[in-house]
N, C-alpha and C. Protein backbone atom coordinates (compact mmCIF):
# COMPACT_ATOMS: atom_id res chain seq x y z
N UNK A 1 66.37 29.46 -4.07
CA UNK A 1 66.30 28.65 -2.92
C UNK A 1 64.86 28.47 -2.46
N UNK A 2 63.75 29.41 -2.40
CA UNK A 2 62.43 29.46 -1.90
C UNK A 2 61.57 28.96 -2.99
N UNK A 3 62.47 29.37 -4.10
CA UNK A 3 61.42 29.01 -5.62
C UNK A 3 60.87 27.84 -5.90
N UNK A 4 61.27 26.60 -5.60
CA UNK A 4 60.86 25.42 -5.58
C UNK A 4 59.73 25.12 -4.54
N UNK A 5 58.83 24.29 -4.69
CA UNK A 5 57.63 24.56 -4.15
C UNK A 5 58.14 22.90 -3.35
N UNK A 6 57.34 23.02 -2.15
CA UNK A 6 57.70 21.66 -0.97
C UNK A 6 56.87 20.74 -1.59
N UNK A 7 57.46 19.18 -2.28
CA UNK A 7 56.56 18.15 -2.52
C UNK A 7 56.52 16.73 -1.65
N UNK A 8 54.86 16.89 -1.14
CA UNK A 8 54.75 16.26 -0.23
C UNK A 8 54.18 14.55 -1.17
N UNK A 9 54.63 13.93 0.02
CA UNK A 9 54.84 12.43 -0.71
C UNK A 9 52.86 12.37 -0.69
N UNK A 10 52.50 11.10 -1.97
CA UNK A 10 51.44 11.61 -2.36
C UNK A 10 50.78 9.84 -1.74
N UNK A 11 49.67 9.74 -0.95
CA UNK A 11 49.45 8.26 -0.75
C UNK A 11 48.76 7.98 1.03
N UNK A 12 48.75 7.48 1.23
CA UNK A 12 48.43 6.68 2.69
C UNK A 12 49.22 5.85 3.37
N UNK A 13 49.28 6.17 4.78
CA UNK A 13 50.02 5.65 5.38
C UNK A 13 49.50 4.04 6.09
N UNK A 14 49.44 3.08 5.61
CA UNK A 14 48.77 1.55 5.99
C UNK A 14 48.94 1.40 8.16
N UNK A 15 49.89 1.86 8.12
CA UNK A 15 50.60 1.54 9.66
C UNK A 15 49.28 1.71 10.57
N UNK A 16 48.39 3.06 10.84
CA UNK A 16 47.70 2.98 12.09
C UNK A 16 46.57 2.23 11.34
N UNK A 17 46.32 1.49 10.45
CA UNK A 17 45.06 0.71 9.91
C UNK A 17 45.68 -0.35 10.31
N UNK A 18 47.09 -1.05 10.08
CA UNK A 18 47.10 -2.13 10.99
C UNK A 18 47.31 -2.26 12.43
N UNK A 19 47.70 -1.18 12.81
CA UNK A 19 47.97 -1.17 14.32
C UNK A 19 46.71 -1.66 14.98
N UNK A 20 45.28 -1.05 14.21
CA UNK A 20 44.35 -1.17 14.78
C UNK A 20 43.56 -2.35 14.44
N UNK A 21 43.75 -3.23 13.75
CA UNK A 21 43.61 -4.61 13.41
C UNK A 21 43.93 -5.35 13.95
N UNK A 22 45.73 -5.16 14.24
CA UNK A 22 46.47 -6.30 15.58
C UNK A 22 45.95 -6.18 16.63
N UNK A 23 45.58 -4.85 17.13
CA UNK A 23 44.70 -4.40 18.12
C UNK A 23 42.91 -5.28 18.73
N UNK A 24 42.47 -5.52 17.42
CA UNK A 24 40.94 -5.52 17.26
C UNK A 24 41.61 -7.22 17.73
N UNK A 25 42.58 -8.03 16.66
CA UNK A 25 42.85 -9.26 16.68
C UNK A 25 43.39 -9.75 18.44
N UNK A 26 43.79 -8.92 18.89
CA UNK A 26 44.28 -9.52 20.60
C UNK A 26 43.08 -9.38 21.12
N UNK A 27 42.79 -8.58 21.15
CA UNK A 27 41.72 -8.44 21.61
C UNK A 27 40.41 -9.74 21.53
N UNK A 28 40.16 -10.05 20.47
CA UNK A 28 39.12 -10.59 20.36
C UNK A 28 39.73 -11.95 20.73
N UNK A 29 41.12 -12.21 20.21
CA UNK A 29 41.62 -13.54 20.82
C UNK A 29 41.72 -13.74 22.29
N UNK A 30 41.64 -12.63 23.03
CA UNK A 30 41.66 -13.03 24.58
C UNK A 30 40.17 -13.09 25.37
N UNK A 31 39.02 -12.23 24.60
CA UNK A 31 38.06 -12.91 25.02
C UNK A 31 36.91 -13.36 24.79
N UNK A 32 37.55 -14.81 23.68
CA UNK A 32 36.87 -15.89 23.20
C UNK A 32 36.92 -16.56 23.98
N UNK A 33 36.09 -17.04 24.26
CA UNK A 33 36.25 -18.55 25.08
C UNK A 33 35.57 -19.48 23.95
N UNK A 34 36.66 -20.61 24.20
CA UNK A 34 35.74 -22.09 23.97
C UNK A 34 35.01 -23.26 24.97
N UNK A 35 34.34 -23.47 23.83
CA UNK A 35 33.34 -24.63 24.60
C UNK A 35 33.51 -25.96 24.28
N UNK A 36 33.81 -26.48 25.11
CA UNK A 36 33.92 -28.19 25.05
C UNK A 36 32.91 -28.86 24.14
N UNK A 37 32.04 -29.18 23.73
CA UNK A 37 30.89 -29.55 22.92
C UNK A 37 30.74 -31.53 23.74
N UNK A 38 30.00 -31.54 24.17
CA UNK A 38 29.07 -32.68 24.61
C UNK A 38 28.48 -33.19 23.70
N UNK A 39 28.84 -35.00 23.71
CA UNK A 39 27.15 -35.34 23.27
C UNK A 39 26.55 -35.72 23.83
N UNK A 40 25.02 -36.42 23.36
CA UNK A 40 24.33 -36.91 24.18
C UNK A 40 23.32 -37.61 22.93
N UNK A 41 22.79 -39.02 22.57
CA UNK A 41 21.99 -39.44 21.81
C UNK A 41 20.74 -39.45 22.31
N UNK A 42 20.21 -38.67 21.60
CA UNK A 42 18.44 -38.34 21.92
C UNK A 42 17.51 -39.18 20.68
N UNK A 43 17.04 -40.02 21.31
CA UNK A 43 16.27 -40.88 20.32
C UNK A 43 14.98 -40.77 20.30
N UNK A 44 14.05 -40.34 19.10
CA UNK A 44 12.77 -40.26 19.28
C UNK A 44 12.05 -40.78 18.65
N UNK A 45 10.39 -41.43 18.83
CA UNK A 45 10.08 -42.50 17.99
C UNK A 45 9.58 -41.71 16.76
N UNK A 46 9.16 -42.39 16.10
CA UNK A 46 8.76 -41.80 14.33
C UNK A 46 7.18 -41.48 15.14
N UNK A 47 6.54 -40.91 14.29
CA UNK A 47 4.63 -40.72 14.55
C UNK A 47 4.20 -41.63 14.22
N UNK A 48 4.69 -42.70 13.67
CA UNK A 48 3.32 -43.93 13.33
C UNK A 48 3.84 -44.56 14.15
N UNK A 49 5.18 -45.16 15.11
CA UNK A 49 5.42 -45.73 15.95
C UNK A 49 4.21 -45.53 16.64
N UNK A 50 3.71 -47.47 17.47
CA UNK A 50 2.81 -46.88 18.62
C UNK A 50 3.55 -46.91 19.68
N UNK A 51 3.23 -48.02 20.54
CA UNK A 51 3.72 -48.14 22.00
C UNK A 51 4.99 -48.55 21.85
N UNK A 52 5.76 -48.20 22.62
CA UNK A 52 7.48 -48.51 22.69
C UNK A 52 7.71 -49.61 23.66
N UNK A 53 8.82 -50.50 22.98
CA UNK A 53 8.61 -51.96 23.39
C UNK A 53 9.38 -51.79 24.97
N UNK A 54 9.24 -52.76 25.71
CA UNK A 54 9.67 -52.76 27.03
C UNK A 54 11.00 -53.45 26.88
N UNK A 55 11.92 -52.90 27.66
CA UNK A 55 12.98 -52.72 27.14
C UNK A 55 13.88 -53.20 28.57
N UNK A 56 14.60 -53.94 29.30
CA UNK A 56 15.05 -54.29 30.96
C UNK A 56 16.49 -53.33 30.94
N UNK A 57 17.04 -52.82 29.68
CA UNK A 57 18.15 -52.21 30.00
C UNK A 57 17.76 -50.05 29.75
N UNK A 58 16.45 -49.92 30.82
CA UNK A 58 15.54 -48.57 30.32
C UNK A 58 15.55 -48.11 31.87
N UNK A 59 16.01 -46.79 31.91
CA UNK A 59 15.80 -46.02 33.27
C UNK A 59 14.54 -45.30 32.69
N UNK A 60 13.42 -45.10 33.28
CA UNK A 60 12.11 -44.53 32.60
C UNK A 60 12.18 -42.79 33.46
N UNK A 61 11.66 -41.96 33.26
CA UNK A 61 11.33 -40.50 33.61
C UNK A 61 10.15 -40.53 33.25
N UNK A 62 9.05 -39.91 34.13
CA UNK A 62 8.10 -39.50 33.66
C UNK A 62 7.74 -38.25 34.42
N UNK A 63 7.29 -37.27 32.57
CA UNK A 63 6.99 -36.27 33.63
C UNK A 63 5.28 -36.11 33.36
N UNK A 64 4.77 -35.86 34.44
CA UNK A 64 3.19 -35.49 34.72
C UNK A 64 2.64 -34.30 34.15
N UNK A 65 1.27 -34.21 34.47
CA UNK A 65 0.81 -33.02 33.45
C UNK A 65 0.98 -32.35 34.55
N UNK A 66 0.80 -32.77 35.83
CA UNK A 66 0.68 -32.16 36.88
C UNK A 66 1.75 -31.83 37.32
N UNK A 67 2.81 -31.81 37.06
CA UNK A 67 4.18 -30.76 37.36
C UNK A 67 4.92 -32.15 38.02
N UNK A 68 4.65 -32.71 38.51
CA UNK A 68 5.63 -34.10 39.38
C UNK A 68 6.10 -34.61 38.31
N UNK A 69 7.10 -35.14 38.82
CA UNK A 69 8.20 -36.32 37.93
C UNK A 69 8.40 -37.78 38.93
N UNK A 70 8.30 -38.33 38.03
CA UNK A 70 8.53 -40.17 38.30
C UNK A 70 9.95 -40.22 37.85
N UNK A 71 10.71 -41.42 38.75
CA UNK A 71 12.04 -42.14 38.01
C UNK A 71 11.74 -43.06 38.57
N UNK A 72 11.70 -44.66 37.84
CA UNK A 72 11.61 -45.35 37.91
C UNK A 72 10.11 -45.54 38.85
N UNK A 73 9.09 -44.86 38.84
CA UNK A 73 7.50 -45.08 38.80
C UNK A 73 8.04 -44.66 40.70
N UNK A 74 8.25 -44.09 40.79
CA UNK A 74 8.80 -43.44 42.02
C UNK A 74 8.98 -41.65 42.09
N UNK A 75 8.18 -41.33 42.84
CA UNK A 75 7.98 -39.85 42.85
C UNK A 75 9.03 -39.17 43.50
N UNK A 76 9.56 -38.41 42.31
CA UNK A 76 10.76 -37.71 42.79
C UNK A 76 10.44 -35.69 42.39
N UNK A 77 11.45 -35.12 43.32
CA UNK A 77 11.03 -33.60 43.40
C UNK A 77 12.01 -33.26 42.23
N UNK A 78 11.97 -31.77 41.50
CA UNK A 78 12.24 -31.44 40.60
C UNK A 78 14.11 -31.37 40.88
N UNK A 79 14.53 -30.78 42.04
CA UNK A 79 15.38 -30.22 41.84
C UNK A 79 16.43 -31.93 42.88
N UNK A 80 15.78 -32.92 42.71
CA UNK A 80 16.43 -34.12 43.37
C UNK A 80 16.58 -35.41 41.87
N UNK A 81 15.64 -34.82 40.78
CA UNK A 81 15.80 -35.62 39.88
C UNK A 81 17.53 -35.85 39.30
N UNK A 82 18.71 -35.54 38.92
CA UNK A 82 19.93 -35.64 38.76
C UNK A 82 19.96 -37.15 39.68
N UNK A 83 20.05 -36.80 40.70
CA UNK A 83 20.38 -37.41 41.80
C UNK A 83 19.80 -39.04 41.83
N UNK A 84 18.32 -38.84 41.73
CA UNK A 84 17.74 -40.41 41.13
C UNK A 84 17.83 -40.79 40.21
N UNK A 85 18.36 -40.04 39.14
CA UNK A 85 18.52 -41.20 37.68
C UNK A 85 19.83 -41.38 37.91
N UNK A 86 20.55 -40.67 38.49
CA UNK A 86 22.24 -41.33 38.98
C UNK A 86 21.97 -42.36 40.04
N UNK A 87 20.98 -42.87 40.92
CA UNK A 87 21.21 -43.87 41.62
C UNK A 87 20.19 -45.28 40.91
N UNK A 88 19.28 -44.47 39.93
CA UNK A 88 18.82 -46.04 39.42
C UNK A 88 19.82 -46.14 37.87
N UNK A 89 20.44 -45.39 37.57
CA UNK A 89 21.59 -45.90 36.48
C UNK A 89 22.90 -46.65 37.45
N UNK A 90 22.89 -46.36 38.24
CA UNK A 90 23.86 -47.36 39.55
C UNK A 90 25.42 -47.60 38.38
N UNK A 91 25.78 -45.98 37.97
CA UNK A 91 27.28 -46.17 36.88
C UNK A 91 27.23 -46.57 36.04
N UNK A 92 26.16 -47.38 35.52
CA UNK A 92 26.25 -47.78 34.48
C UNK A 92 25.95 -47.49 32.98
N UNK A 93 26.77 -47.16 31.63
CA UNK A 93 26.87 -46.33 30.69
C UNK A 93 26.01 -46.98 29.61
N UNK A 94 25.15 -48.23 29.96
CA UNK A 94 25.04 -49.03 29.11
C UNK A 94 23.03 -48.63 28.84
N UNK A 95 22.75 -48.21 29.62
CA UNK A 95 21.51 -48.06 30.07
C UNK A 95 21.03 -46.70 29.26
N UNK A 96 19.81 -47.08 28.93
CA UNK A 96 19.22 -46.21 28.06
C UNK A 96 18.10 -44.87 29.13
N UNK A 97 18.10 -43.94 29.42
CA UNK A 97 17.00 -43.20 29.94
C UNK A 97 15.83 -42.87 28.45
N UNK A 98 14.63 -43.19 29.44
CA UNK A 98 13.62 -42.69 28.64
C UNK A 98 12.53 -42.44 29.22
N UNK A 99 12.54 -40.91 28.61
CA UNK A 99 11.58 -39.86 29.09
C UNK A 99 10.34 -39.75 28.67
N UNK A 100 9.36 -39.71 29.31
CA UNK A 100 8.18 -39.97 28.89
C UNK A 100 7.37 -38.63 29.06
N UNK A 101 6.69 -37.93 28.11
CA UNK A 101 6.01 -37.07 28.69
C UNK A 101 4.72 -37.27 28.66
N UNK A 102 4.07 -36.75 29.45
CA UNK A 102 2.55 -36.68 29.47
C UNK A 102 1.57 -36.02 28.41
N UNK A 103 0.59 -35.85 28.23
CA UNK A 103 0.03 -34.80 27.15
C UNK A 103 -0.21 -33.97 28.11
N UNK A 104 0.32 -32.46 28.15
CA UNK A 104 0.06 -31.48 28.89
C UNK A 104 1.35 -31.25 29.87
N UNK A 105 2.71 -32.03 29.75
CA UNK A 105 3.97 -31.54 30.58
C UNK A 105 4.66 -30.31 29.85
N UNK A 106 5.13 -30.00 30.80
CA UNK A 106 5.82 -28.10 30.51
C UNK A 106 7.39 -28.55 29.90
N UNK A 107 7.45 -27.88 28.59
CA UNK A 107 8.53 -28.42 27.87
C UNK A 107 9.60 -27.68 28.69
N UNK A 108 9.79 -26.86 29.58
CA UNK A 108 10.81 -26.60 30.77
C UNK A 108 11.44 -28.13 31.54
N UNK A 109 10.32 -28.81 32.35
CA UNK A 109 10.77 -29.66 32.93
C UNK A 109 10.98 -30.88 31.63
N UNK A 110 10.61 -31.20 30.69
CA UNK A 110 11.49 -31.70 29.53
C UNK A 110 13.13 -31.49 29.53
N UNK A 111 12.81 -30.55 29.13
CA UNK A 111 14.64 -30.02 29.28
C UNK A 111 15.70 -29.89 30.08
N UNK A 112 14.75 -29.97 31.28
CA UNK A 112 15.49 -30.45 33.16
C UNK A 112 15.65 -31.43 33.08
N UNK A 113 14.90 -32.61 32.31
CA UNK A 113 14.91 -34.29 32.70
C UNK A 113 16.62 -34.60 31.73
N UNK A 114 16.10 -34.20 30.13
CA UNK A 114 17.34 -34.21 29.45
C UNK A 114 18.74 -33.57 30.17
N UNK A 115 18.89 -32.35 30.74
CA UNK A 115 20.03 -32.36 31.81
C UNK A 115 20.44 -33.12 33.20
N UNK A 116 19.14 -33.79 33.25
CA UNK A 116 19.29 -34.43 34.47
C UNK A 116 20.23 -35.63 34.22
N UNK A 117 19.71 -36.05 32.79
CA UNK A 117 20.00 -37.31 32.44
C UNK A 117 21.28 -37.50 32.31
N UNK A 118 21.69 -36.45 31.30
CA UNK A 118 23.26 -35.85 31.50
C UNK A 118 24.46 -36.02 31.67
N UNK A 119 23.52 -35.14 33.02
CA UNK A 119 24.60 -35.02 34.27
C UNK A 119 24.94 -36.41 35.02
N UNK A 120 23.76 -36.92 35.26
CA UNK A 120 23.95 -38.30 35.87
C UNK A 120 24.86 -39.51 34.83
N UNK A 121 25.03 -38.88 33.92
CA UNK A 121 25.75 -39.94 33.16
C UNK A 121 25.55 -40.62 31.92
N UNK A 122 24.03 -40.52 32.02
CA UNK A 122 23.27 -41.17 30.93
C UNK A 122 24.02 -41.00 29.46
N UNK A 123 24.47 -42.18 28.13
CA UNK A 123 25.13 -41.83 27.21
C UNK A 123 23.91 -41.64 26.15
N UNK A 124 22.43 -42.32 26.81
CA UNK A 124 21.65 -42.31 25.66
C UNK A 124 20.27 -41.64 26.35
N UNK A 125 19.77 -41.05 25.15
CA UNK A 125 18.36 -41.13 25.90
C UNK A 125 16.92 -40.70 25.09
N UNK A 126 16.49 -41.58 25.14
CA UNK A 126 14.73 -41.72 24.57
C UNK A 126 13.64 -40.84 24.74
N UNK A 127 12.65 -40.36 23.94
CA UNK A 127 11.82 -39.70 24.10
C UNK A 127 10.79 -39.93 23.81
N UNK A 128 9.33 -39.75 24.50
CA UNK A 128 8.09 -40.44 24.00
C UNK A 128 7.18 -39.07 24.44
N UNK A 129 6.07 -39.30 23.82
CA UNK A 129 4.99 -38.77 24.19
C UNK A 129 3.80 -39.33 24.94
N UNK A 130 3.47 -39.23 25.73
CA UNK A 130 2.14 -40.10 26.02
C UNK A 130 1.01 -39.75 26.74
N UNK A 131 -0.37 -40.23 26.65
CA UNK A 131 -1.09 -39.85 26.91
C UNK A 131 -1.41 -39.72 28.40
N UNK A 132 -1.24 -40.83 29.00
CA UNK A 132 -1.68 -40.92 30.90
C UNK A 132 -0.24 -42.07 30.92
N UNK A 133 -0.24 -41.52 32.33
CA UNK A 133 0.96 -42.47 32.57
C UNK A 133 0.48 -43.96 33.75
N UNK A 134 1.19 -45.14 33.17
CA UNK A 134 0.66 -46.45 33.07
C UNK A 134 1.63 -46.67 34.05
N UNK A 135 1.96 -47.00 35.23
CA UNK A 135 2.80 -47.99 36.03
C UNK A 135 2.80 -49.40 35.40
């Protein structure tokens, strides 16, 4: 009766390796978030382009070396810009913004103008470089 020796089953048990997989998998499925993805057409001229033609369907931005921003050759404050390219785009989706920078603007307020533009609606929007800014 004792003489037989106890044989234990020989192998791995898979169960708490998946428990902890379904585990890892809820988990990570509850906090993913997704993101809507936006576009926005950013158009920029080539380097041999010179001057960019004048254009009547163009909301203009300009930003200064000197930290000010223009919309529409009208001095506007940093944190009111949204607000003026939404009232000289006046709803309308058809209208191109284009941003002009100065030689010497802070690629920060670049990237404020492009959200500004945005937000206000803008579906397109242009980019230049330039040397002094020309009313």
């Amino acid at each position: 009766m004792f003489d037989e020796p106890i044989r234990r089953r020989a192998g791995f048990s898979l169960t708490p390796l998946i428990d902890v997989v379904f585990q890892l998998l809820i988990f990570f499925m509850l906090t993913t978030t997704f993101m809507h993805s936006q576009m926005l057409t950013v158009s920029t001229p080539a380097p041999s382009q010179g001057a960019l033609p004048q254009d009547a369907n163009v909301v203009e931005i300009w930003l200064m070396a000197d930290g000010s921003t223009r919309v529409a050759e009208k001095p506007v404050a940093p944190e009111n810009l949204t607000e003026a390219v939404k009232e000289a785009l006046k709803g309308r989706t058809d209208l191109t913004v284009s941003i002009f920078a100065e030689r010497g603007a802070r690629t920060q307020e670049f990237v404020a103008a492009v959200e500004a533009a945005r937000n206000a609606g803008a579906k397109n929007v242009a980019t230049a470089k330039v040397d002094k800014f020309t009313p």
